[in-house]
PDB file of N, CA and C in Angstrom:
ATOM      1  N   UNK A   1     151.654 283.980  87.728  1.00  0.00           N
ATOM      2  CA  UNK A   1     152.038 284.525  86.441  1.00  0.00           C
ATOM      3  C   UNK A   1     152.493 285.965  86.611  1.00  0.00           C
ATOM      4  N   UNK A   2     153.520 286.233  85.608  1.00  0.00           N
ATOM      5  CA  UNK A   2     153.777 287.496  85.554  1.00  0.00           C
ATOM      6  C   UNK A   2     153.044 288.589  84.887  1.00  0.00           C
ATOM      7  N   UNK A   3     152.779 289.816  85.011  1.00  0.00           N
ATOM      8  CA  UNK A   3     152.192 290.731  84.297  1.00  0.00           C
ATOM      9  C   UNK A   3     151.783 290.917  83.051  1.00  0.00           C
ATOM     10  N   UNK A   4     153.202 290.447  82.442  1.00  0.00           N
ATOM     11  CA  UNK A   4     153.076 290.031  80.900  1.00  0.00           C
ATOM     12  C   UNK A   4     152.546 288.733  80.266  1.00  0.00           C
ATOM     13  N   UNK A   5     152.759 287.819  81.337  1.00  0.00           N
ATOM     14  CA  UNK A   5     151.810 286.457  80.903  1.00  0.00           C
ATOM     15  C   UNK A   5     150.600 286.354  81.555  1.00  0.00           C
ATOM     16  N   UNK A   6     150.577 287.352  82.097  1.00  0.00           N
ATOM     17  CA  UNK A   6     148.554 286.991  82.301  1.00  0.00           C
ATOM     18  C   UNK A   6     147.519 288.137  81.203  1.00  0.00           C
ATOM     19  N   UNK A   7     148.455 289.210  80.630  1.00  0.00           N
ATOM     20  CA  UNK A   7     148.314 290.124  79.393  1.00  0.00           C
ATOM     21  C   UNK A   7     148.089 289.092  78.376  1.00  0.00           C
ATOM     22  N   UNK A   8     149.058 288.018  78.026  1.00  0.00           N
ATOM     23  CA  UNK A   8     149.136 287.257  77.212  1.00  0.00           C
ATOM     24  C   UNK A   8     148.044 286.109  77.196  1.00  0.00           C
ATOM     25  N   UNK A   9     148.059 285.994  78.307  1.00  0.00           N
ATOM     26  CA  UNK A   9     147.181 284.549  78.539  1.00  0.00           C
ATOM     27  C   UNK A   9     146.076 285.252  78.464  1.00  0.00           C
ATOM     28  N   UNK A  10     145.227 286.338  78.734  1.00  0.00           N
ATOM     29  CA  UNK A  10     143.880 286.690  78.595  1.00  0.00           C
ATOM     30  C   UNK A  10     143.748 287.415  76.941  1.00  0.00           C
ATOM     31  N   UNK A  11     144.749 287.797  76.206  1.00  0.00           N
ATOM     32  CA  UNK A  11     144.578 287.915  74.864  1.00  0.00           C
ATOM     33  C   UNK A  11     144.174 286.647  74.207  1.00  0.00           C
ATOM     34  N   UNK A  12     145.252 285.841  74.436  1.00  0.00           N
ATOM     35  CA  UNK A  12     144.445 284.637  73.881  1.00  0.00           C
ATOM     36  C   UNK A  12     143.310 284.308  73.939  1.00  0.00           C
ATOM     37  N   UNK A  13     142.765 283.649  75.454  1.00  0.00           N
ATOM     38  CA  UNK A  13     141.945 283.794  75.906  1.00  0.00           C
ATOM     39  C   UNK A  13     140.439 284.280  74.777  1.00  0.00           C
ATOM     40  N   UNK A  14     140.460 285.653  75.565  1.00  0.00           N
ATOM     41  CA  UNK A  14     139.432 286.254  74.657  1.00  0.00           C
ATOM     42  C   UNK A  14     139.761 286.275  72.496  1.00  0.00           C
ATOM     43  N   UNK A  15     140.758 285.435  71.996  1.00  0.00           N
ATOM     44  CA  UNK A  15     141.170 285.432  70.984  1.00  0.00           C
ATOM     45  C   UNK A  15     140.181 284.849  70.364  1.00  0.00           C
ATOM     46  N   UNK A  16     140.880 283.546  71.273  1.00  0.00           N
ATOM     47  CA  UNK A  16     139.658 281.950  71.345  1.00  0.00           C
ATOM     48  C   UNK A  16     138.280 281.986  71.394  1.00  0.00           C
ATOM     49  N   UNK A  17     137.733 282.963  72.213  1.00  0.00           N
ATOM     50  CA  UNK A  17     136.080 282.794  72.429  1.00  0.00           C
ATOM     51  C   UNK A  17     135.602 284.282  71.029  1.00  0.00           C
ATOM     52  N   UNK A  18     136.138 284.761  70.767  1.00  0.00           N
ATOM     53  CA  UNK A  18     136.019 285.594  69.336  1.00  0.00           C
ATOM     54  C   UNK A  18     135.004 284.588  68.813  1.00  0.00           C
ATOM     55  N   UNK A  19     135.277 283.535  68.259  1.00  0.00           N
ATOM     56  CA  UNK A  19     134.511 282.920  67.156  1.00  0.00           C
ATOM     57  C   UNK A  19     132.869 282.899  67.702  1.00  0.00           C
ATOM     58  N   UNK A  20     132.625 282.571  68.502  1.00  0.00           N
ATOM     59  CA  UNK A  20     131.661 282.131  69.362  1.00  0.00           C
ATOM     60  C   UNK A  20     130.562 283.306  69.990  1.00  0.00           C
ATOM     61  N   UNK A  21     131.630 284.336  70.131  1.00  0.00           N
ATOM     62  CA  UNK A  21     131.008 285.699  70.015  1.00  0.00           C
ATOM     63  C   UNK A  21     130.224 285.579  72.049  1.00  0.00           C
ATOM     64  N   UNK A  22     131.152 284.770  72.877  1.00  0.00           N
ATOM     65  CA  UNK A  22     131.109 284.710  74.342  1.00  0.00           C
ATOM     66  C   UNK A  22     131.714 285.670  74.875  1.00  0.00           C
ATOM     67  N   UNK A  23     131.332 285.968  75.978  1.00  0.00           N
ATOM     68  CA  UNK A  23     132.345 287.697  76.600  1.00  0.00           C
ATOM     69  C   UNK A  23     133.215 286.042  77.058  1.00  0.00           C
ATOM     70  N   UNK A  24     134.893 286.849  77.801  1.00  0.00           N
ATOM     71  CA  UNK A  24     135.464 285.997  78.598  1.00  0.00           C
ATOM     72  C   UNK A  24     134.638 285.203  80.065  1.00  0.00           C
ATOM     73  N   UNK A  25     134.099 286.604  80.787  1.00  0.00           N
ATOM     74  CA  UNK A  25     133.414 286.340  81.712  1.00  0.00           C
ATOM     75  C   UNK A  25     132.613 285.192  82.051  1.00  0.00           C
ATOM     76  N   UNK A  26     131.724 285.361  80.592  1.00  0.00           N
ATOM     77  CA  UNK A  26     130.352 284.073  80.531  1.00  0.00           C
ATOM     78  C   UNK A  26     131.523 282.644  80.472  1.00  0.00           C
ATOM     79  N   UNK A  27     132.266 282.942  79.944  1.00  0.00           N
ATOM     80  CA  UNK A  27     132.952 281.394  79.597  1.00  0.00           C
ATOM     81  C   UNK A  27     133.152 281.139  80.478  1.00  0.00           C
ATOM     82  N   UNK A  28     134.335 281.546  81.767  1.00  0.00           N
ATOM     83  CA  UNK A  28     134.727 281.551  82.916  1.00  0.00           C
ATOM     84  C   UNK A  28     133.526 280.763  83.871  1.00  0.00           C
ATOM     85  N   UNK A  29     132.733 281.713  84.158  1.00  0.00           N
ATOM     86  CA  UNK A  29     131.634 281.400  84.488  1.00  0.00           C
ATOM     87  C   UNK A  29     130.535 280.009  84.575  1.00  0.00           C
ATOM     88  N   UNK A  30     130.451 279.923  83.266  1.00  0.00           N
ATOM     89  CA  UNK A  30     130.048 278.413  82.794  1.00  0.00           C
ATOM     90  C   UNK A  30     131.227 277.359  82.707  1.00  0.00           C
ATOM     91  N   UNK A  31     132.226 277.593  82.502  1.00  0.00           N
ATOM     92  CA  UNK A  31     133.537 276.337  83.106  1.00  0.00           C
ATOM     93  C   UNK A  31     133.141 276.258  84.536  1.00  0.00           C
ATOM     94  N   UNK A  32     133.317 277.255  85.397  1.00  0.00           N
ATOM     95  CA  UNK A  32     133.166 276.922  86.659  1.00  0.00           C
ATOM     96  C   UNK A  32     132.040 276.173  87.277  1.00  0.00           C
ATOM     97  N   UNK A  33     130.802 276.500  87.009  1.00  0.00           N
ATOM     98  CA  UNK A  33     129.498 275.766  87.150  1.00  0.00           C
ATOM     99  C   UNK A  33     129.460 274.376  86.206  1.00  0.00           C
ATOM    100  N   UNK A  34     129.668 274.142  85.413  1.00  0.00           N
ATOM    101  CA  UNK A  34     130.188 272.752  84.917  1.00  0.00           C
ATOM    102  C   UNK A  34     131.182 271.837  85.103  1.00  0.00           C
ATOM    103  N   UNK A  35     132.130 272.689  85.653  1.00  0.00           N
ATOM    104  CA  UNK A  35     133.126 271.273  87.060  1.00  0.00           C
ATOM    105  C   UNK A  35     132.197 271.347  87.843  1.00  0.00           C
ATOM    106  N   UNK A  36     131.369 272.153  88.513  1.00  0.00           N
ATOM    107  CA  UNK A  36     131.238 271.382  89.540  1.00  0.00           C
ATOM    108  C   UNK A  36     130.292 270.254  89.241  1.00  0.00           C
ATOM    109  N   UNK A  37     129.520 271.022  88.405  1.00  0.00           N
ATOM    110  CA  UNK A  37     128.491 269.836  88.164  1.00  0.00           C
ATOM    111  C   UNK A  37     128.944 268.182  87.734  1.00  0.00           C
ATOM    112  N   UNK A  38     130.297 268.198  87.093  1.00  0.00           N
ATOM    113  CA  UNK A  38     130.984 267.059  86.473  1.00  0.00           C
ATOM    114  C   UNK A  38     131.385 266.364  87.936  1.00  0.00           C
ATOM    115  N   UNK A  39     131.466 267.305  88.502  1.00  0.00           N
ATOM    116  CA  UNK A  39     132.452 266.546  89.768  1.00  0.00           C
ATOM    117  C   UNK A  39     133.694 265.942  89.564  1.00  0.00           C
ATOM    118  N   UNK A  40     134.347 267.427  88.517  1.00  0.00           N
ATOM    119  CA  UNK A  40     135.276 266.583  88.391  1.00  0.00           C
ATOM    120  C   UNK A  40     136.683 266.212  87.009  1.00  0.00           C
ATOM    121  N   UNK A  41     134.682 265.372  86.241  1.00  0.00           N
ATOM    122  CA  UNK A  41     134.868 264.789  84.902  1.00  0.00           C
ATOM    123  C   UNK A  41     135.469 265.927  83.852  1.00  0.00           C
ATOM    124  N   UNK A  42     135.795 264.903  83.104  1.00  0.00           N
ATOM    125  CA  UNK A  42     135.843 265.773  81.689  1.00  0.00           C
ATOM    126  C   UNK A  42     135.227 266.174  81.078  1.00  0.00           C
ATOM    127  N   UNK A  43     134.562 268.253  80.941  1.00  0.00           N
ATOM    128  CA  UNK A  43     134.005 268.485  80.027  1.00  0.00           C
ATOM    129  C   UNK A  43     134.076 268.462  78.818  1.00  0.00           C
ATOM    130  N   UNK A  44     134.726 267.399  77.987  1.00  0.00           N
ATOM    131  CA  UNK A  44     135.273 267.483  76.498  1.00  0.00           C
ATOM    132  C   UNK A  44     134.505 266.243  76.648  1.00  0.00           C
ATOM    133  N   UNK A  45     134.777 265.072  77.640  1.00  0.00           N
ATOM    134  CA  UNK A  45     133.699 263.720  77.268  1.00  0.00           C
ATOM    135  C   UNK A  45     132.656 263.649  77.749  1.00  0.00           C
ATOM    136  N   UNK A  46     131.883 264.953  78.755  1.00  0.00           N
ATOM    137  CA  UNK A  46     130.578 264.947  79.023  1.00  0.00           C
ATOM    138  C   UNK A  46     130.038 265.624  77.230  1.00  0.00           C
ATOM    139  N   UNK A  47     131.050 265.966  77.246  1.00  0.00           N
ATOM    140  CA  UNK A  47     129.920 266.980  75.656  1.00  0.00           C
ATOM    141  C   UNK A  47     130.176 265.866  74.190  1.00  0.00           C
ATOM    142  N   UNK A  48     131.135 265.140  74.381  1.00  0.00           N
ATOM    143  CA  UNK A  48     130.647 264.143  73.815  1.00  0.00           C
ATOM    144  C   UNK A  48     129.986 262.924  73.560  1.00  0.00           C
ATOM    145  N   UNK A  49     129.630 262.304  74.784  1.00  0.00           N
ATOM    146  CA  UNK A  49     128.233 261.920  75.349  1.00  0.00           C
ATOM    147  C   UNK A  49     127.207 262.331  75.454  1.00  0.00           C
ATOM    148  N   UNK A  50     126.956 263.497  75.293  1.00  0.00           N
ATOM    149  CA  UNK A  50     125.821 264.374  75.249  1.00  0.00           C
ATOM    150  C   UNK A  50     125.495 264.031  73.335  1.00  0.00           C
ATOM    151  N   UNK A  51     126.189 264.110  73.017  1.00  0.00           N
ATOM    152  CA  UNK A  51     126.248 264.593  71.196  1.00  0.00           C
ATOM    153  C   UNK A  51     126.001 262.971  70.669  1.00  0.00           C
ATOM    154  N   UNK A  52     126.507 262.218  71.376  1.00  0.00           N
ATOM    155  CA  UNK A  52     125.932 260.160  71.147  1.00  0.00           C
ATOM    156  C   UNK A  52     125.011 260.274  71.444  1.00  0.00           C
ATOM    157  N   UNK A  53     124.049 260.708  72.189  1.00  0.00           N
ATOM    158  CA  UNK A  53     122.952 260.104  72.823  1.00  0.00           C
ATOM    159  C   UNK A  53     121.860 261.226  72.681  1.00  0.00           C
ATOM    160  N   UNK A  54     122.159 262.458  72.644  1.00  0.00           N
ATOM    161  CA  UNK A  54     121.371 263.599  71.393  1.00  0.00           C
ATOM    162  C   UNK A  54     121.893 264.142  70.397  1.00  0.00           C
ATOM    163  N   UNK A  55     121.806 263.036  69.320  1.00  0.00           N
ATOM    164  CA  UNK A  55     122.245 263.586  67.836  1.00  0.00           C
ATOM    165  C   UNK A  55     121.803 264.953  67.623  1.00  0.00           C
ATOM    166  N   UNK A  56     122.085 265.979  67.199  1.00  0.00           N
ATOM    167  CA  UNK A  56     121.585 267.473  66.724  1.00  0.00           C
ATOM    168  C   UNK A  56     120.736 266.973  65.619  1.00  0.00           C
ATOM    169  N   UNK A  57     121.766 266.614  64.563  1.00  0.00           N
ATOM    170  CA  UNK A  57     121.510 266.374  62.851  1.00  0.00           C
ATOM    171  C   UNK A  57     120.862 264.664  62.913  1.00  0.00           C
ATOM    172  N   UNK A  58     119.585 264.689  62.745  1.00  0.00           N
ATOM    173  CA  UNK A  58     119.011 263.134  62.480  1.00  0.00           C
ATOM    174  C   UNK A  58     118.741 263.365  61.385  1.00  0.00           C
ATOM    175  N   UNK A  59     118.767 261.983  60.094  1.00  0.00           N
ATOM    176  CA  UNK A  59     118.165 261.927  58.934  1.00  0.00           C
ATOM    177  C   UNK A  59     116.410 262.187  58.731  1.00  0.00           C
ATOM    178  N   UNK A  60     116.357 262.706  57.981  1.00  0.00           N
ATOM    179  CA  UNK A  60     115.080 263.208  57.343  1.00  0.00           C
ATOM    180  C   UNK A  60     114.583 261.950  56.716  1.00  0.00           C
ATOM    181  N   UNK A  61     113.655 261.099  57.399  1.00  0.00           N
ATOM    182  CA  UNK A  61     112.633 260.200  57.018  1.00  0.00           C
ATOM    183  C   UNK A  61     111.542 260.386  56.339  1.00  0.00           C
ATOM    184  N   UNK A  62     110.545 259.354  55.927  1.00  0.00           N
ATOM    185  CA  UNK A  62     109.330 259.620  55.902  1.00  0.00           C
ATOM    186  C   UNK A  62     108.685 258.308  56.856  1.00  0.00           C
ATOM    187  N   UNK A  63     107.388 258.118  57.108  1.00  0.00           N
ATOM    188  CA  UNK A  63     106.865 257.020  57.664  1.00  0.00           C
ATOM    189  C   UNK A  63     107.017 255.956  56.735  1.00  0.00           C
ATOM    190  N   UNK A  64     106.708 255.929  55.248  1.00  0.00           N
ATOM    191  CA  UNK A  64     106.495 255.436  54.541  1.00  0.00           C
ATOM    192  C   UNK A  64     107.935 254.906  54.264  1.00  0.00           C
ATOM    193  N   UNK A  65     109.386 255.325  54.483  1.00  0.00           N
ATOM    194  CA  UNK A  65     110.628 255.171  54.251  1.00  0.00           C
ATOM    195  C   UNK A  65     111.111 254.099  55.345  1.00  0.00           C
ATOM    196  N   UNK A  66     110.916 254.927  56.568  1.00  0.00           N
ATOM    197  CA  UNK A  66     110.908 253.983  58.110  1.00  0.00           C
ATOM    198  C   UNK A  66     110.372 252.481  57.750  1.00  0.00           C
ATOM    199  N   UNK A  67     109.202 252.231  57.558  1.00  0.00           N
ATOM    200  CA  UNK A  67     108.072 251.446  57.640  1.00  0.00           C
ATOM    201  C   UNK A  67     108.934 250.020  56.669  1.00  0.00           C
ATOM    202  N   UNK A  68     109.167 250.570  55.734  1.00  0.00           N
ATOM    203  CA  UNK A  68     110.281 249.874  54.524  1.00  0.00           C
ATOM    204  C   UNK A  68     110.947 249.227  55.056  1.00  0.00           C
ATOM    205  N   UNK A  69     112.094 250.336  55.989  1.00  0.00           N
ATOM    206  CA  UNK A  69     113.240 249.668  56.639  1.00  0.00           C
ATOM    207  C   UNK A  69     113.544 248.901  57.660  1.00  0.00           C
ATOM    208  N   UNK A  70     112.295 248.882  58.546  1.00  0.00           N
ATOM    209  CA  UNK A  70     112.092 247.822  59.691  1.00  0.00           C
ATOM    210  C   UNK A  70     110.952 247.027  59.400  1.00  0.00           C
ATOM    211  N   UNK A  71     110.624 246.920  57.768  1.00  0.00           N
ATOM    212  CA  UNK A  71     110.274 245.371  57.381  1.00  0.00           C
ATOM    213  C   UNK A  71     111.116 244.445  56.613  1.00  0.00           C
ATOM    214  N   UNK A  72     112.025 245.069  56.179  1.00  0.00           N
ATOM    215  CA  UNK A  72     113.453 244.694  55.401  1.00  0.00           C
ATOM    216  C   UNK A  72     114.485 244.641  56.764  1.00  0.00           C
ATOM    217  N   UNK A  73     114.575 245.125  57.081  1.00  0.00           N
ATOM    218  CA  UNK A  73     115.131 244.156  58.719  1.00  0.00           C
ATOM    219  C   UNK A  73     114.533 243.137  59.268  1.00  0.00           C
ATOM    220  N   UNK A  74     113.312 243.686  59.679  1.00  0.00           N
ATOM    221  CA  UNK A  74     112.824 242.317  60.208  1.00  0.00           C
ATOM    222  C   UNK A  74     112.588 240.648  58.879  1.00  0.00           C
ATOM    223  N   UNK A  75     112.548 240.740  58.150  1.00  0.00           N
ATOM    224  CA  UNK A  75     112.771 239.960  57.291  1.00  0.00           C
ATOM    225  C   UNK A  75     114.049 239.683  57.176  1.00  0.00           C
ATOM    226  N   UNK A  76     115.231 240.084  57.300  1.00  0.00           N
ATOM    227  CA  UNK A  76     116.476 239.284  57.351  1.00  0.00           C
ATOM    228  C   UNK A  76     116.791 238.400  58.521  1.00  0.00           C
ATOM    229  N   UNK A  77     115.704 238.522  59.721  1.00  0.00           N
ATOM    230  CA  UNK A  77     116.100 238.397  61.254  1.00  0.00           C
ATOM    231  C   UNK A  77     115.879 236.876  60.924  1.00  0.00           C
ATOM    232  N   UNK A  78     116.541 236.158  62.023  1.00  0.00           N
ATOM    233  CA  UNK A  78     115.978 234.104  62.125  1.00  0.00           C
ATOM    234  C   UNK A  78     115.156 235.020  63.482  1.00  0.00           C
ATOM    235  N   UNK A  79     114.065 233.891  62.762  1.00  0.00           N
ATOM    236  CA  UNK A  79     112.714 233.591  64.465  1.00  0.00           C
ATOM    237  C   UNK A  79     113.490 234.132  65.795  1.00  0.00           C
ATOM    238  N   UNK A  80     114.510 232.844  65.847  1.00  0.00           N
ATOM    239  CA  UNK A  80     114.600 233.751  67.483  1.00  0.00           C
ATOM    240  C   UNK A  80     115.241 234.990  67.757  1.00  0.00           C
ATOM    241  N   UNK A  81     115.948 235.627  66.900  1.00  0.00           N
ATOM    242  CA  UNK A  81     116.021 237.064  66.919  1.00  0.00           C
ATOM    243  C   UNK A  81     114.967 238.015  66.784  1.00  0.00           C
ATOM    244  N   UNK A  82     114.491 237.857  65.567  1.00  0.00           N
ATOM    245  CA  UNK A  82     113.222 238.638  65.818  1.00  0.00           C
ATOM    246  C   UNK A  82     112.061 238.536  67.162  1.00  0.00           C
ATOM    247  N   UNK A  83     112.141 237.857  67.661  1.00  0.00           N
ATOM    248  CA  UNK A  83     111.356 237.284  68.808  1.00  0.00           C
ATOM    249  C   UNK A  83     111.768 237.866  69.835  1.00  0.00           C
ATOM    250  N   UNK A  84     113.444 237.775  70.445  1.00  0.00           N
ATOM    251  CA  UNK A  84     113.774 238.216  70.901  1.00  0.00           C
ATOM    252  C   UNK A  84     114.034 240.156  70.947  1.00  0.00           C
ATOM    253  N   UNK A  85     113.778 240.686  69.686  1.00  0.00           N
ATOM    254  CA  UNK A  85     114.160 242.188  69.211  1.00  0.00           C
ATOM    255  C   UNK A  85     112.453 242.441  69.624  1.00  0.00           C
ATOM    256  N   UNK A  86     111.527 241.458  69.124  1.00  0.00           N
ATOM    257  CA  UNK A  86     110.135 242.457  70.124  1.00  0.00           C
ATOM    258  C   UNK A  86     109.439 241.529  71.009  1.00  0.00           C
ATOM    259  N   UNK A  87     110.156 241.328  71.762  1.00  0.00           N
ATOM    260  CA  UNK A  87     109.971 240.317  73.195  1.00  0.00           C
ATOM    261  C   UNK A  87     109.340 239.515  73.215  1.00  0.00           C
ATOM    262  N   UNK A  88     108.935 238.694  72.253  1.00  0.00           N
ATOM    263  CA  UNK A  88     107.709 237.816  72.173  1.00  0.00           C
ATOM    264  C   UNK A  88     108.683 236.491  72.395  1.00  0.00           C
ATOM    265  N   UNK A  89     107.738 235.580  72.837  1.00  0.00           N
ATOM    266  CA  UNK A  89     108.748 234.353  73.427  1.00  0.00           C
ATOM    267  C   UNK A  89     108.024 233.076  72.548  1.00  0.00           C
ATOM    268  N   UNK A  90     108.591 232.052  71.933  1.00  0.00           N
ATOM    269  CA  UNK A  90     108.322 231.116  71.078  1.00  0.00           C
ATOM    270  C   UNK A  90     107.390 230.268  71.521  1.00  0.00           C
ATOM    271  N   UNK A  91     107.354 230.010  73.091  1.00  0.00           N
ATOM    272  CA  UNK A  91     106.696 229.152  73.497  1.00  0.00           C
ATOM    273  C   UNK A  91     105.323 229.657  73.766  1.00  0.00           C
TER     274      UNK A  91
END
């Protein structure tokens, strides 16, 4: 890059991480240690695999709400589903 596009490209740059309130450095930094760790992969679909499989935001239950809803499930189930959903075997 030329003088003026690496001026440019690091304005942006630090434009982008503004919101977030990251120096450039730390970002840099943590991209680099997260390829390697990806080996690779895509950090846009490791962090959205991360976000499937640890929701942040879970609904606010009660026991008493829960308790409701997986007896009203299990009551719609036929025998061998339910059997099969808590391993119990017919025979």
């Amino acid at each position: 890059m030329a003088g003026g596009e690496d001026r440019t490209a690091y304005l942006r740059a630090v434009e982008m991480l503004r919101p977030s309130g990251t120096p450039l450095e730390s970002a840099v930094m943590q991209f680099v240690e997260t390829r390697k760790l990806l080996d690779g992969a895509s950090m846009l679909e490791a962090a959205k695999f991360y976000i499937r499989h640890y929701p942040r935001h879970l609904p606010t239950r009660t026991v008493s709400e829960r308790w409701k809803e997986k007896r009203k499930r299990s009551a719609s189930l036929a025998f061998p589903d339910l059997c099969q959903e808590t391993g119990l075997n017919r025979t």
